[in-house]
C-alpha atoms as a PDB file:
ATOM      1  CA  UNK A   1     -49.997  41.624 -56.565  1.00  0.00           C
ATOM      2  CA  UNK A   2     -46.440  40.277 -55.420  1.00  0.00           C
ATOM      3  CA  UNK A   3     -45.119  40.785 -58.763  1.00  0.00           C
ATOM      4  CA  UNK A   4     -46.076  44.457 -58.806  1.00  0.00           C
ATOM      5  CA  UNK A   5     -44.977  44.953 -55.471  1.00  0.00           C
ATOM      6  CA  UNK A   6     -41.602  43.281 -56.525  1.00  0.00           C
ATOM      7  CA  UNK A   7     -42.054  44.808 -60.297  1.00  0.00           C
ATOM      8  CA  UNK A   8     -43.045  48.532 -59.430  1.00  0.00           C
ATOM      9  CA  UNK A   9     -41.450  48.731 -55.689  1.00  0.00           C
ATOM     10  CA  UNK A  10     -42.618  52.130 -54.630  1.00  0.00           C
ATOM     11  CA  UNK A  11     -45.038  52.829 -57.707  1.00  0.00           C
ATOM     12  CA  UNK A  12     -47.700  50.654 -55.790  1.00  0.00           C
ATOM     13  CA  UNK A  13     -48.585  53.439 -53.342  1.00  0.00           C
ATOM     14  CA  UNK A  14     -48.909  55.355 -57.097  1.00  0.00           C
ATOM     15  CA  UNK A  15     -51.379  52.729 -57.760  1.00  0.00           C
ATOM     16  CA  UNK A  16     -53.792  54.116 -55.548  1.00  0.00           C
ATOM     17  CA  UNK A  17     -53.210  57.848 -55.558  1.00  0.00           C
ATOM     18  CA  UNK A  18     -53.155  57.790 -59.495  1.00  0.00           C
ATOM     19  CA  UNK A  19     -54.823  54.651 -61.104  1.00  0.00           C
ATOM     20  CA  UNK A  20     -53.561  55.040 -64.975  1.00  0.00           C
ATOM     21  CA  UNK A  21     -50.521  57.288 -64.138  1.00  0.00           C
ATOM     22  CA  UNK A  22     -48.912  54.526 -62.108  1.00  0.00           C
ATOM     23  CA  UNK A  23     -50.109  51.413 -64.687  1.00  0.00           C
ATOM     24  CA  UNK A  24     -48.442  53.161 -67.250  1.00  0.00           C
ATOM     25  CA  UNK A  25     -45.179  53.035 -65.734  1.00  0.00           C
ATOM     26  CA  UNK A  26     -45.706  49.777 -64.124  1.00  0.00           C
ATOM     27  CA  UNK A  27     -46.159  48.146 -67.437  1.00  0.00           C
ATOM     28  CA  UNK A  28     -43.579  49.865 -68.760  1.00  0.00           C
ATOM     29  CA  UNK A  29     -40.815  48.774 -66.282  1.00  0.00           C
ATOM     30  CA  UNK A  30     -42.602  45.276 -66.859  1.00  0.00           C
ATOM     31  CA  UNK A  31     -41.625  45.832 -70.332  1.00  0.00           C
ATOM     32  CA  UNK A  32     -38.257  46.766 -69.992  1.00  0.00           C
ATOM     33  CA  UNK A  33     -37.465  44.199 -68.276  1.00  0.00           C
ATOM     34  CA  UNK A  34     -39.411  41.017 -70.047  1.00  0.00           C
ATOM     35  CA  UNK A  35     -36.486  42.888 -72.941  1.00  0.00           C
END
């Protein structure tokens, strides 16, 4: 949970409006930046 909060920032609130919307683009910043 912290590291999304850290990770995603404001994309957590996404989290709850729109589940696989926001997980998408979480993992992808999580991606970028394990680059």
């Amino acid at each position: 949970s912290l590291l999304l909060g850290t990770v995603a920032g404001d994309d957590t609130i996404l989290l709850i409006i729109k589940p696989r919307e926001a997980v998408d683009q979480v993992m992808e910043r999580i991606d970028e930046m394990l680059r």
